[in-house]
Every structure is written in structure tokens, then in C-alpha cells.
Protein backbone atom coordinates (compact mmCIF):
# COMPACT_ATOMS: atom_id res chain seq x y z
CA UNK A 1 -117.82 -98.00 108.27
CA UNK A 2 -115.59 -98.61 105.01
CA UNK A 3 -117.09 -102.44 104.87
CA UNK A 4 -120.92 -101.10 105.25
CA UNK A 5 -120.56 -98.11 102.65
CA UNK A 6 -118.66 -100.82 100.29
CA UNK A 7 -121.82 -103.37 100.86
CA UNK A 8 -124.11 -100.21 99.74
CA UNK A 9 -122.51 -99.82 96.96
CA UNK A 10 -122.27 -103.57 96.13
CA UNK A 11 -125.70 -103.57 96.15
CA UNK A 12 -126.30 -100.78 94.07
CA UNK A 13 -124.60 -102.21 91.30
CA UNK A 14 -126.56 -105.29 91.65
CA UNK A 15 -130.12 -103.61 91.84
CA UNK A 16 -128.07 -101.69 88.07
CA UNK A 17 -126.79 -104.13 86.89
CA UNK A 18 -129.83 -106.13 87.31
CA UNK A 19 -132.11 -103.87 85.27
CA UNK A 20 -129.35 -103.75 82.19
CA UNK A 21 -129.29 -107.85 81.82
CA UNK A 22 -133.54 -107.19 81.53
CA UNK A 23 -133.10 -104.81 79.06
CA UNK A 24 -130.86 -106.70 77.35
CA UNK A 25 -132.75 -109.99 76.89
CA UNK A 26 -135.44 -107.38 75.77
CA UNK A 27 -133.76 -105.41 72.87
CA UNK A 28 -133.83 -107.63 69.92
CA UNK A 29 -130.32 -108.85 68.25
CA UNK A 30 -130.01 -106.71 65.06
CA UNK A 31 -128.73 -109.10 61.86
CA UNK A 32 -127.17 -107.27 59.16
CA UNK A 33 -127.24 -108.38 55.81
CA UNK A 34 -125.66 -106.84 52.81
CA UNK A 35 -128.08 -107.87 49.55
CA UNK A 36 -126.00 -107.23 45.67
CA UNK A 37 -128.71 -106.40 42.54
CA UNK A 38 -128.12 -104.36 39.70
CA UNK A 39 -132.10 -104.83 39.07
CA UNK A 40 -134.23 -101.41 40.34
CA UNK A 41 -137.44 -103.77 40.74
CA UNK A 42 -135.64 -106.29 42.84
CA UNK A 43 -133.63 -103.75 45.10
CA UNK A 44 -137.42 -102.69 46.07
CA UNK A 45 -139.02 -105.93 46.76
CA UNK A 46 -136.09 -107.42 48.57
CA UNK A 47 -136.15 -104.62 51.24
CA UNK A 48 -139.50 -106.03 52.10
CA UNK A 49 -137.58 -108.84 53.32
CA UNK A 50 -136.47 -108.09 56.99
CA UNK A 51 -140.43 -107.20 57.71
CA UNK A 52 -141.62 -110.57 56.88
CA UNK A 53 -138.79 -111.93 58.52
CA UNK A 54 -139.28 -110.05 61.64
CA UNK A 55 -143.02 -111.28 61.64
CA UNK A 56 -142.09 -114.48 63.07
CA UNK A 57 -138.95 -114.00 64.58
CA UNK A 58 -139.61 -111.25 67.49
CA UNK A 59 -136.31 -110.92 68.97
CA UNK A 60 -134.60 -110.43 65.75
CA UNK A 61 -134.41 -107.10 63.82
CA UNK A 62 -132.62 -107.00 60.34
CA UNK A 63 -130.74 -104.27 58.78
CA UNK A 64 -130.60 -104.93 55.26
CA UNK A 65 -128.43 -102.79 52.87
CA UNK A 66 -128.66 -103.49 49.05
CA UNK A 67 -125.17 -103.02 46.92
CA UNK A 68 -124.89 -102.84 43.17
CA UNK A 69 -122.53 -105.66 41.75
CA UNK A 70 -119.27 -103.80 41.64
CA UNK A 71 -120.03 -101.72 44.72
CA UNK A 72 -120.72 -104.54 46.96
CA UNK A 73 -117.65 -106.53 45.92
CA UNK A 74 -115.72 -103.58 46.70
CA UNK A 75 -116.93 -103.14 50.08
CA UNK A 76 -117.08 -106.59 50.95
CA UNK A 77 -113.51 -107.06 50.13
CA UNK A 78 -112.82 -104.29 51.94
CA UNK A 79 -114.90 -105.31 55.35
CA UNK A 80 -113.49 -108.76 54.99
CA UNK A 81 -110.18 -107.37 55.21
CA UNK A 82 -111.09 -105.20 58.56
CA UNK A 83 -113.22 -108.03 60.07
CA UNK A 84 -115.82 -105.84 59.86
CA UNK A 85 -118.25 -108.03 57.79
CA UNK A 86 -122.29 -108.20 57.48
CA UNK A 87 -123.37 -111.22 59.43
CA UNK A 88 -125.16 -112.62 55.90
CA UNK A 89 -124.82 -111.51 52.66
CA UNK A 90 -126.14 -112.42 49.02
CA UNK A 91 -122.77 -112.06 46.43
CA UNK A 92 -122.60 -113.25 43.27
CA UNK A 93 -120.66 -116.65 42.36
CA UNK A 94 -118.94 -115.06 39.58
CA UNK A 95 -114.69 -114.92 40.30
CA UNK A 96 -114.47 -112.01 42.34
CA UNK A 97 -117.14 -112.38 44.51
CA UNK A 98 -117.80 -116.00 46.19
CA UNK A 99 -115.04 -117.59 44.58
CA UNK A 100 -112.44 -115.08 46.09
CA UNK A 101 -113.85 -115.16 49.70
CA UNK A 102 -113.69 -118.67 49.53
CA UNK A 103 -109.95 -118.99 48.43
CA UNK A 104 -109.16 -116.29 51.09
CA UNK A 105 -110.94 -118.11 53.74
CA UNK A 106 -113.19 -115.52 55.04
CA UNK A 107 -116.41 -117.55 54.72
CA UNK A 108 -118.21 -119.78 57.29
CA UNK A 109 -118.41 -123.90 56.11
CA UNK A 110 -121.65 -124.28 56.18
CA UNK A 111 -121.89 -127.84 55.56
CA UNK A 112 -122.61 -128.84 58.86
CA UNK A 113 -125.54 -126.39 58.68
CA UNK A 114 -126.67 -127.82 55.43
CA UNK A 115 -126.56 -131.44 56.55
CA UNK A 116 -128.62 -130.58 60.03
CA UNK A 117 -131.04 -128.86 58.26
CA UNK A 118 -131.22 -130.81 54.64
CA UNK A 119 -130.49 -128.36 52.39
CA UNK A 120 -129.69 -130.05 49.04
CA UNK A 121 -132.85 -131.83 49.99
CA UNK A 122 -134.93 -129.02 50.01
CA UNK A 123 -133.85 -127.34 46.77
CA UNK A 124 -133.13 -128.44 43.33
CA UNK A 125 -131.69 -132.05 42.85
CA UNK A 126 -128.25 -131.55 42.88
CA UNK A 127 -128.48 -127.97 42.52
CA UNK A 128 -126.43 -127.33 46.28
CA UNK A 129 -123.40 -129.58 45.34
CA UNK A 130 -123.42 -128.37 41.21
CA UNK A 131 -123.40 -124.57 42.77
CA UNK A 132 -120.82 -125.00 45.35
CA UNK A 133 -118.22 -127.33 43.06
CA UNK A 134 -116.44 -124.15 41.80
CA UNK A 135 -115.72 -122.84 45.24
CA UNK A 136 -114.17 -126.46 46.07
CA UNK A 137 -111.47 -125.43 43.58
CA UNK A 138 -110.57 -122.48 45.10
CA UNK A 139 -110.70 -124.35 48.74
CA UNK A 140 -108.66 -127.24 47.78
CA UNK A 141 -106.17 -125.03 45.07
CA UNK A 142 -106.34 -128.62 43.07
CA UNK A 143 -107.74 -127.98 39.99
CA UNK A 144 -109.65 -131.34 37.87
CA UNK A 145 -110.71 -132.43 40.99
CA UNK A 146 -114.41 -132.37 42.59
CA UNK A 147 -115.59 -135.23 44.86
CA UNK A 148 -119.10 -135.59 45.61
CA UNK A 149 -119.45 -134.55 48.63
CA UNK A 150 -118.19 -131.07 48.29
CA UNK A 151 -117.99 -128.15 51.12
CA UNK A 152 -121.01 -125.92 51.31
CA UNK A 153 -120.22 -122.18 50.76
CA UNK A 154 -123.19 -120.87 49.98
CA UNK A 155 -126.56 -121.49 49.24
CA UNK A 156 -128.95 -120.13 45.96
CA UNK A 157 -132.57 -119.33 46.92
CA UNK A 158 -133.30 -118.46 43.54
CA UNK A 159 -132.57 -120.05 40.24
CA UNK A 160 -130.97 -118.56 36.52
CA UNK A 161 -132.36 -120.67 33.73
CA UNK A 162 -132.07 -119.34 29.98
CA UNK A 163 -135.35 -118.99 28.25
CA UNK A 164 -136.73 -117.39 24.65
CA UNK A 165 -139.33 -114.74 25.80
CA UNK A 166 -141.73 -114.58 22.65
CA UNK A 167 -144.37 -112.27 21.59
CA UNK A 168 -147.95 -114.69 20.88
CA UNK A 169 -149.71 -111.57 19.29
CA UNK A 170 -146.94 -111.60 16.56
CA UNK A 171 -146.67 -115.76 16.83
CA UNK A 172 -150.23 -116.01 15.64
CA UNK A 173 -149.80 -113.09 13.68
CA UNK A 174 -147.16 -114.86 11.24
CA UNK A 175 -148.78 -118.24 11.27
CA UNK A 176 -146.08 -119.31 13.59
CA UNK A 177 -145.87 -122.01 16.67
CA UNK A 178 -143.70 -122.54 19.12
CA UNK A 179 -140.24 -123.85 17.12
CA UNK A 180 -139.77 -127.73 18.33
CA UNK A 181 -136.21 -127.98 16.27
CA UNK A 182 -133.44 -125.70 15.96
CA UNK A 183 -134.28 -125.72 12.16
CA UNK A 184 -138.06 -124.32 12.98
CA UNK A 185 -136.13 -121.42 15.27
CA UNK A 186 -134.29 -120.17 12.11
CA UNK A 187 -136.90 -120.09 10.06
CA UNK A 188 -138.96 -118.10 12.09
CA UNK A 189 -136.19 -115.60 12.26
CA UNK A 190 -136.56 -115.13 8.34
CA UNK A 191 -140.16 -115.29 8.53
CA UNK A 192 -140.59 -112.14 11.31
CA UNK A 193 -137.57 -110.37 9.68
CA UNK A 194 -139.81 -110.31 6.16
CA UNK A 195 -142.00 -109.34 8.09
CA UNK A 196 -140.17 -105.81 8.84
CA UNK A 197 -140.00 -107.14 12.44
CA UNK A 198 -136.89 -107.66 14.69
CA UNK A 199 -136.73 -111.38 14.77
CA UNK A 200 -134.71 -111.19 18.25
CA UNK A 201 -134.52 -108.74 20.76
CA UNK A 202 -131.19 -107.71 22.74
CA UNK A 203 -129.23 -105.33 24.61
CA UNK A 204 -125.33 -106.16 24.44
CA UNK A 205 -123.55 -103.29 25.67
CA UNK A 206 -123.13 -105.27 29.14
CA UNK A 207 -122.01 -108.16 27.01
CA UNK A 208 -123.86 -111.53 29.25
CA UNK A 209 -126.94 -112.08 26.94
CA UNK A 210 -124.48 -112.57 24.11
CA UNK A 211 -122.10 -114.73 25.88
CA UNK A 212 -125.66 -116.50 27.31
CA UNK A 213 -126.75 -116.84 23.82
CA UNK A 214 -123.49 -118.77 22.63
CA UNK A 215 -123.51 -120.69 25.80
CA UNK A 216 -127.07 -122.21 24.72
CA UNK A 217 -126.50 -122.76 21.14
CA UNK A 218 -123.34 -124.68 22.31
CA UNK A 219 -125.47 -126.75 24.88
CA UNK A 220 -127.76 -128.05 22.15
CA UNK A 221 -124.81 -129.37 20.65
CA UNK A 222 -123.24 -130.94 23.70
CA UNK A 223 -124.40 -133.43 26.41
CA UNK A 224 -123.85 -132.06 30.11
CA UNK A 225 -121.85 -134.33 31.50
CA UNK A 226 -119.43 -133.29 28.51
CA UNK A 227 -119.62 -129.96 29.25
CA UNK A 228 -119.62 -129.84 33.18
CA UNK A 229 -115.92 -131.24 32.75
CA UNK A 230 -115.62 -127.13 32.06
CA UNK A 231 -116.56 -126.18 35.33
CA UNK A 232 -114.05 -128.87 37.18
CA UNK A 233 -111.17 -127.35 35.07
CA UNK A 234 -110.59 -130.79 33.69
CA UNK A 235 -107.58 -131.02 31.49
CA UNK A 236 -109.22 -133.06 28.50
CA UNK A 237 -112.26 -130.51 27.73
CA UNK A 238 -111.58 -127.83 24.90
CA UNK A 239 -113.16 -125.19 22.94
CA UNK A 240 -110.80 -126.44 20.17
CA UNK A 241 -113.76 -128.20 18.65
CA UNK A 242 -116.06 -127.87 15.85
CA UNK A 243 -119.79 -127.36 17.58
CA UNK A 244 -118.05 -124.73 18.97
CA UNK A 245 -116.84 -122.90 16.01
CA UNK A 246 -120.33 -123.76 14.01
CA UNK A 247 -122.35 -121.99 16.95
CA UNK A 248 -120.14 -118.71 16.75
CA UNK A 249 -120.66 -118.85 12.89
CA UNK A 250 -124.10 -118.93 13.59
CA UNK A 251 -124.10 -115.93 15.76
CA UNK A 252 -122.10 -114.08 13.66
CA UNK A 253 -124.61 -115.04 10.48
CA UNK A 254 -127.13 -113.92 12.44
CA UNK A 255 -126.30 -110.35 13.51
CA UNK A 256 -125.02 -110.28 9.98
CA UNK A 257 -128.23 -110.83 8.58
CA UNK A 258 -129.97 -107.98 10.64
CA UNK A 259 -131.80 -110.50 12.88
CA UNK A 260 -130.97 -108.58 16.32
CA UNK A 261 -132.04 -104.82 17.58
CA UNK A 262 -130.30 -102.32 15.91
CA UNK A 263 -127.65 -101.03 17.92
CA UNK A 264 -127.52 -104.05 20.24
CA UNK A 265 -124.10 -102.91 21.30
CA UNK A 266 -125.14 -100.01 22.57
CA UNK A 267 -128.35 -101.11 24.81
CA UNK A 268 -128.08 -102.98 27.98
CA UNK A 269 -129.98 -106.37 28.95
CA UNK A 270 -132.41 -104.00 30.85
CA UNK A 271 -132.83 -101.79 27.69
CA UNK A 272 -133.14 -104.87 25.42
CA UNK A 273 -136.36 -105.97 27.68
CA UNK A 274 -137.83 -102.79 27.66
CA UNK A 275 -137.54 -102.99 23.72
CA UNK A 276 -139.46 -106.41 23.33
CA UNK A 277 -141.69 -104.99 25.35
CA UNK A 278 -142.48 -102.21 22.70
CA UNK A 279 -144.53 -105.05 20.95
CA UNK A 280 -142.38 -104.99 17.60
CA UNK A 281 -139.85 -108.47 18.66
CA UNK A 282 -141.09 -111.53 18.06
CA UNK A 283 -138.40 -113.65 20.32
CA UNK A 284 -136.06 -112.89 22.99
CA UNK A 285 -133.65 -114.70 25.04
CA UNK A 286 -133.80 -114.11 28.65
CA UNK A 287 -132.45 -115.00 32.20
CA UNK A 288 -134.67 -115.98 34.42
CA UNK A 289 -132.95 -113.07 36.36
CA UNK A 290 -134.53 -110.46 34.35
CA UNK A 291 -137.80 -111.83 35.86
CA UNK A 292 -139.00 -108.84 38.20
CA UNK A 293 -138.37 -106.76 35.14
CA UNK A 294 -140.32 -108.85 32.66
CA UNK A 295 -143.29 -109.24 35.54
CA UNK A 296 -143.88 -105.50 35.87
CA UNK A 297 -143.53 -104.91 32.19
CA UNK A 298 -146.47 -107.44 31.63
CA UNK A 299 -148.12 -105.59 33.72
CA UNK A 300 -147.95 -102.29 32.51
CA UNK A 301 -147.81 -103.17 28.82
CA UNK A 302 -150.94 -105.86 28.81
CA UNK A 303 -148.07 -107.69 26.18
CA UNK A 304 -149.47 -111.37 25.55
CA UNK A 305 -145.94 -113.58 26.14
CA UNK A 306 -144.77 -117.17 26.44
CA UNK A 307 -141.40 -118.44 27.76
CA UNK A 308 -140.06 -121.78 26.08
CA UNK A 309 -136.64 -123.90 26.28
CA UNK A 310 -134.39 -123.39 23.02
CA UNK A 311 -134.90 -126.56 20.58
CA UNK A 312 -131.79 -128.83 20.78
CA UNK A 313 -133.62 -131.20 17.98
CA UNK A 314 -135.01 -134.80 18.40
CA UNK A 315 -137.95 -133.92 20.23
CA UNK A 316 -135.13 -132.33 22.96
CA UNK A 317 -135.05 -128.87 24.51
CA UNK A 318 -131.91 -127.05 26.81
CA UNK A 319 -132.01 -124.25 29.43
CA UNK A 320 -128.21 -123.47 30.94
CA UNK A 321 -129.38 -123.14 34.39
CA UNK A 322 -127.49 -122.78 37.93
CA UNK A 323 -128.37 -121.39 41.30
CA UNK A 324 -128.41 -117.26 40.82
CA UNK A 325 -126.44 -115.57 43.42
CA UNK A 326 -125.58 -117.44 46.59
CA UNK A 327 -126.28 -116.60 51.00
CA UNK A 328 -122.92 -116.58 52.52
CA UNK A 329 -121.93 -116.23 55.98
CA UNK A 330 -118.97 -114.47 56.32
CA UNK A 331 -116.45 -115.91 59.28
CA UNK A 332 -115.88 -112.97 61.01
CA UNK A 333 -119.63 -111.75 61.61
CA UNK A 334 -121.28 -111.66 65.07
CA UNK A 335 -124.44 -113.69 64.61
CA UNK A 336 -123.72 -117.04 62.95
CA UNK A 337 -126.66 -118.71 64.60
CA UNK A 338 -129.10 -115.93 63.46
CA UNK A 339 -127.84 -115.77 60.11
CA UNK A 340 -128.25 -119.77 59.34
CA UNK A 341 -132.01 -118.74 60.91
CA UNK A 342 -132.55 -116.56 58.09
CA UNK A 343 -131.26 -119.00 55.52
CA UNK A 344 -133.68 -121.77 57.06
CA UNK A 345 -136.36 -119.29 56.63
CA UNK A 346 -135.31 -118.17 53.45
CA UNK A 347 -136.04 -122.16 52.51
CA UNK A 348 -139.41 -122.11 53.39
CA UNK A 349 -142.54 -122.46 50.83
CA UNK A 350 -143.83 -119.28 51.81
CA UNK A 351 -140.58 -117.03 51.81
CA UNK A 352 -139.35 -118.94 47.77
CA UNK A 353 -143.54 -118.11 47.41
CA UNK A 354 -142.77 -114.89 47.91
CA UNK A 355 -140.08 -114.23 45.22
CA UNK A 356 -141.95 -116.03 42.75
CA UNK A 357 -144.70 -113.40 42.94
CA UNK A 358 -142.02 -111.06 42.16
CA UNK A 359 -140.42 -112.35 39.62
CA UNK A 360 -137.90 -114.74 40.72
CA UNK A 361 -137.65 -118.12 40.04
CA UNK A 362 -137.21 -120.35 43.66
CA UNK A 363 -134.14 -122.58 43.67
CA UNK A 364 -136.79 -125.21 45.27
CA UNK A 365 -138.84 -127.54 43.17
CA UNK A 366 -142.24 -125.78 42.62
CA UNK A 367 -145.05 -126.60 40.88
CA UNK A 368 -146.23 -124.97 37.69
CA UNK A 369 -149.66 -123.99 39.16
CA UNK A 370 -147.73 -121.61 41.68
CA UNK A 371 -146.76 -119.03 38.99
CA UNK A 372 -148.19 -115.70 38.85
CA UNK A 373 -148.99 -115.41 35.34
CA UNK A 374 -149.14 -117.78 32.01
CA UNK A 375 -145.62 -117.14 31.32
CA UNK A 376 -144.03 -117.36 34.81
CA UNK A 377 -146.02 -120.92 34.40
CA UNK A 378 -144.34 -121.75 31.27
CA UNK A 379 -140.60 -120.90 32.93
CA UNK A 380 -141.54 -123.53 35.61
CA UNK A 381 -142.61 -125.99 33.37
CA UNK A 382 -139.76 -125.72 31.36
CA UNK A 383 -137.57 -125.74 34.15
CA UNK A 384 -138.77 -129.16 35.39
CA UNK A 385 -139.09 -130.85 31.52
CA UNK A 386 -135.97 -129.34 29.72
CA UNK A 387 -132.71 -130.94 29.88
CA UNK A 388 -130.09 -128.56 32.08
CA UNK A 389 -127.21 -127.12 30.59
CA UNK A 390 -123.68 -125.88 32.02
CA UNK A 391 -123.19 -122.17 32.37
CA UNK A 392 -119.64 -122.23 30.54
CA UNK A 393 -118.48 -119.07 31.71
CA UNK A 394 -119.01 -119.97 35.43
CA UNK A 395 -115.49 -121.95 35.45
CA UNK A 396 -113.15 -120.75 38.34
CA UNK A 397 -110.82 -118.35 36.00
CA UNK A 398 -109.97 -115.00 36.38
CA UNK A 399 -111.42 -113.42 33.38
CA UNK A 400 -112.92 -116.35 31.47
CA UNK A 401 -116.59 -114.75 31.78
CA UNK A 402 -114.97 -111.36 30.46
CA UNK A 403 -113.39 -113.06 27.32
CA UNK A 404 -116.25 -114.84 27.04
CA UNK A 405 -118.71 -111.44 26.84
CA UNK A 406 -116.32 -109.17 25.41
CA UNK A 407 -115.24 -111.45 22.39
CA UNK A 408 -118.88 -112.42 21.46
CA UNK A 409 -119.55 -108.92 21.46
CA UNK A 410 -116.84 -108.25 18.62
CA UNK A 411 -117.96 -111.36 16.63
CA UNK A 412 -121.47 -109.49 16.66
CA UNK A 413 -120.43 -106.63 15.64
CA UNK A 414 -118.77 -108.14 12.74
CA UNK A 415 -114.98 -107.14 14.29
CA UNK A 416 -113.39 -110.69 14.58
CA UNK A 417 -114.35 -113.89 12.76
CA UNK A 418 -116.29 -116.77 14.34
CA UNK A 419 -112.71 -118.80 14.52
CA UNK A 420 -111.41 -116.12 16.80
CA UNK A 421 -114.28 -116.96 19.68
CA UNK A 422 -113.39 -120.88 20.68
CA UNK A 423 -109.80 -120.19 20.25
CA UNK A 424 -109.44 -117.41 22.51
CA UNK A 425 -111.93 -118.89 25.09
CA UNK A 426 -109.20 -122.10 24.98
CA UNK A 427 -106.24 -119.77 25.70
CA UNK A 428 -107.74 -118.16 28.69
CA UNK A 429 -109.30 -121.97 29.61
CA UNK A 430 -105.63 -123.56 29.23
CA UNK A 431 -104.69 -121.37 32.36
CA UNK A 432 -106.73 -123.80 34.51
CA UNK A 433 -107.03 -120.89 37.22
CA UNK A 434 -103.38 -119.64 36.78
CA UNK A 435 -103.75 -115.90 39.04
CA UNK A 436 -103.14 -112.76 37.63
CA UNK A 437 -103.15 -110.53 40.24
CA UNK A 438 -106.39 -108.81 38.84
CA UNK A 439 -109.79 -109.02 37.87
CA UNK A 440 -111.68 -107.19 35.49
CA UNK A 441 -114.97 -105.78 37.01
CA UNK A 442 -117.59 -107.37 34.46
CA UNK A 443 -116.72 -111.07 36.31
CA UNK A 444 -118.53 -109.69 39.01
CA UNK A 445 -121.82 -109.71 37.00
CA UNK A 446 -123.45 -113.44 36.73
């Protein structure tokens, strides 16, 4: 009696449990991703992502939460900690985000992934290995070292390049072509500030565009390979040296001579956009970040602009450029496979298609026929003709990128003298990624 009512029940459970495994395979795995953008216009676009995703990936459904900078690497940190991570994420590869998760080992290697599916091949020459070298630092705790093969961290799907935004109504309007020599720039500054126009427009009070604009003046002046030495904390490069101190002197002449927005300091990047876009600046330099910003204020202004690579003489032109922020897969999420899915589909023409139209620029070689408008068509052209240069403040230091920002911001303002710039950029750069215990939250930002 006890053996039949036990085989009843046996097969009970089977006929249940039965019925849960086809429910199972039918509910579809749920991928969480945690996205980081200060930008309003990207936050909305990028939540478009899991719905194209989920187009061609049925049994997949993607929960996609979007973080401010300093918000997400405060929660990330924090799930990290727990083991409670997303299964993907997009951080920045600024010090306290990528860099940090790397050194506390918390990421998946993904350079198996990256051979399997060719990666590197598939975007920018050399752009996977330039991106990850920093992080190879923190792995390795070596500094001045950086083989060529080195571990894969993360991977860009979008690219920051420096570019001068300019305004062709007032080009034409002055007489004025595109400036082919640094000497050509200048004097269109004097010319559109005769002119009762603002030669150059900026917002500062975030500090990067004018840390981004002493970074490019000091790439015309410098060959990359010279300067990359930065990024590998490599014991002979210094700030100690003259182009360096000439640039900041030119900055500070500059700002001196009324040449930027009034009240620069007190705008952010965003704000300093928004003002070119007011149809009274005849330059401005931009990140090709600030894209989905600049796209819908073409759009709603009907401003006539032009994008070109800043004049390093000789017939030669510079745009600092690196991957933007990077796809990580953090070690202690559920979904590894699904998450390098994403990535692979993040790769393809379509998807990097897809950003373009909104404004970002795809970390893949595309053509300058795919852009959107005149301008986006310029960016890509320049991209693919103008030499690269070295993001300086992207070294693997604790605070180097808020030295960098914050001390450029005094020599425009007229508070500290051009010497003060390469000399305190050395002293923080002679730590060769000595820890502090702290880092301040503006190396968050890229």
C-alpha cells in the first residue's frame, strides 16, 4: 500500500516537474546591463537598445538601466563588492571605473572571446590593444611595461576623437577658410573677435574641454609614439619640457585676450554647445562624445556647421582620439555567454549604423558616405585622414585627469601662470601610479 501511494506520488512529480522544465526552456533568459551617460540625448536612444537586440535574439530579454558617471561607479563598486553585478555593463576607462575593476579582479578576460570572434579585427586598427594597455598596468602592478599582446578588458563600440566644430555662415561671412596651419587658426581668432564675435566657444566649469584643448595643442607639437610613452608610465617621458610650457602660454594668451565665452568657468561642455549653437561662435572644439547633442541641435537650429582636425602645420592635422567608454563583463554575473552575444552584436554594421544616426561615432572603420549629415561626414573623414593623438590624461594615475582639468582651469582664469601647468602635471606623473587611498570624483568623467 505504502510502495503504490509512494509510486503515485513519484509520478506526480514527474507529470510537475515535467511541465516546469517546458516552461523553463520557454521563458527567455533576462540579461542585465547597467549603461553610464551623463548625455540626456544618449540616455534616450540607448534604451532603444534591448528592443533591437531582442529582434533577433528571441530567447533573450534585456533589462537595461542607465547610470550617470558618478552614480554608476558608486553602485558598481558597491555590487562588485556583494557579487551582485549586471551581467554587462558600459563604464568609463577613466581611474575609478575600468581601471579599478581591473586591478581588483572583478572583470571577466575577455581575450579568449576577442580572439574567437576577431575583435581588434573588426574595429579600429589597433584601437582594442591601444584601449586596453592601461588596464594591463593595473593587471600586471608593473608599471613601463606593455607587451603587445595585452589582456582584453573591455571593448569600445564607439570612438572620442577631438574636433573644431565651426560655424560656415560666419566662415564665409569673414572671408575665412578652413585654417590649414596653426598660424591660419590664430588669425582667425583675431579676425572673428574684431568682428564682435566669440572666436571660440566653451563651457569649463566641468573642466575636460580645457584639459582636451591643451591635450591637442600639445599633440601638434609632439609625435605619438613620443607621447604614448605617457600612457605606459614610462620613466623617461616628462612634462618638464618646453612644447609643453609654450602650449599653456598659449592658452593662457588666449583666454587673456577675450577669445573664449564669457564666463567659460561657469558653463558646462553641454552649456558651451548649446552656446555655439546660438549662431554668434565662429569655432568650437568638441568631442566626438558631444555628438547626439550637436546632431539634435542641427536639427532644431537649421545651423550650417563643419567639423575639421586642428592644424599641426606642414600640410599635417591631429585629433587625440581613443575608444569612448568600454563593454565589460563583470566576473561574478550570471550570463557570460549572453553577454559576449550582445558584444558580438554590438559589432555588427547595422547595430555601430545605428549609433552613428544618433550621434556617435562607431569604433569600426566606416565610410564617410554613412554619416547622417555634412558634418557627421566631415568627423569621419577626418577620423580616417588625420594623424591620432594620445589622450594624456588617460594614464593609469589616481588623479592625473583631475590635475590635469582643474589646473587648466586656473591658468584660464588667469589664477596661476602657464609654468605652473607642466610642472604640476610632472609631480602627479612622477608617482607612476603610487595609490592614495582615494579618488576624486571628476576621474570618473572621460
Amino acid at each position: 500500500m505504502r510502495i503504490r501511494r509512494f509510486l503515485g506520488l513519484a509520478a506526480v512529480l514527474v507529470i510537475l516537474t515535467s511541465g516546469c522544465g517546458a516552461s523553463a526552456v520557454n521563458t527567455p533568459m533576462t540579461l542585465r546591463i547597467w549603461y553610464s551617460t551623463d548625455d540626456p540625448i544618449e540616455h534616450a536612444w540607448a534604451l532603444k537598445l534591448p528592443a533591437l537586440f531582442e529582434r533577433s535574439h528571441h530567447n533573450i530579454r534585456v533589462a537595461l538601466t542607465t547610470y550617470q558617471f558618478e552614480d554608476f561607479d558608486r553602485n558598481m563598486q558597491l555590487a562588485l563588492s556583494t557579487g551582485h553585478a549586471p551581467d554587462l555593463a558600459y563604464a568609463t576607462p577613466r581611474v575609478c571605473g575600468i581601471p579599478v575593476y581591473v586591478q581588483n579582479h572583478k572583470l571577466l578576460n575577455l581575450t579568449p572571446y576577442a580572439r574567437r570572434y576577431r575583435w581588434a579585427a573588426r574595429l579600429r586598427r589597433g584601437l582594442l590593444q591601444d584601449y586596453n594597455s592601461p588596464f594591463a598596468l593595473y593587471d600586471s602592478q608593473k608599471p613601463g611595461i606593455a607587451g603587445r599582446r595585452v589582456p582584453v578588458y573591455a571593448v569600445p563600440t564607439a570612438v572620442a576623437a577631438v574636433g573644431i566644430l565651426y560655424n560656415a555662415r560666419l566662415l564665409r561671412r569673414l572671408h575665412l577658410r578652413v585654417p590649414q596651419t596653426p598660424g591660419q587658426f590664430v588669425r582667425d581668432l583675431a579676425v572673428a573677435k574684431r568682428a564682435h564675435l566669440t572666436p571660440i566657444a566653451m563651457g569649463n566649469a566641468d573642466g575636460w574641454l580645457g584639459d582636451d584643448w591643451y591635450q591637442t595643442l600639445a599633440n601638434t607639437r609632439f609625435s605619438y609614439t613620443d607621447l604614448e610613452r605617457e600612457l605606459r608610465l614610462d620613466h623617461s617621458f616628462t612634462f618638464n619640457r618646453k612644447p609643453f610650457l609654450m602650449m599653456s602660454s598659449r592658452l593662457r594668451a588666449w583666454a587673456a585676450k577675450g577669445y573664449f565665452t564669457p564666463n567659460f568657468g561657469g558653463l558646462d561642455a553641454q552649456d558651451g554647445v548649446t552656446t555655439f549653437f546660438k549662431g554668434r561662435s565662429l569655432f568650437e572644439l568638441v568631442s566626438s562624445s558631444q555628438d547626439s547633442q550637436i546632431l539634435s541641435l542641427e536639427k532644431a537650429s537649421g545651423l550650417n556647421i563643419g567639423v575639421f582636425p586642428f592644424p599641426a602645420g606642414k600640410g599635417r592635422s591631429v585629433m587625440p582620439q581613443s575608444g569612448y567608454e568600454g563593454w565589460i563583463v563583470p566576473s561574478s554575473g550570471h550570463h557570460h555567454s549572453v553577454a559576449i552575444t550582445f558584444i558580438n552584436w554590438l559589432l555588427k554594421p547595422s547595430t555601430l549604423r545605428f549609433m552613428l544616426h544618433r550621434g556617435m561615432l562607431p569604433a569600426a572603420p566606416e565610410p564617410a558616405s554613412s554619416g547622417v549629415s555634412p558634418w557627421q561626414r566631415e568627423y569621419l573623414r577626418s577620423l580616417a585622414s588625420a594623424r591620432p593623438g594620445v589622450y594624456l590624461d588617460a594614464a593609469p594615475i589616481p588623479n592625473l585627469n583631475a590635475t590635469m582639468e582643474a589646473n587648466v582651469q586656473l591658468l584660464l582664469q588667469g589664477y596661476e601662470q602657464p609654468s605652473v601647468l607642466p610642472r604640476v602635471m610632472q609631480l602627479v606623473y612622477a608617482s607612476h601610479g603610487a595609490r592614495h587611498g582615494k579618488t576624486e570624483a571628476i576621474d570618473c568623467e572621460f
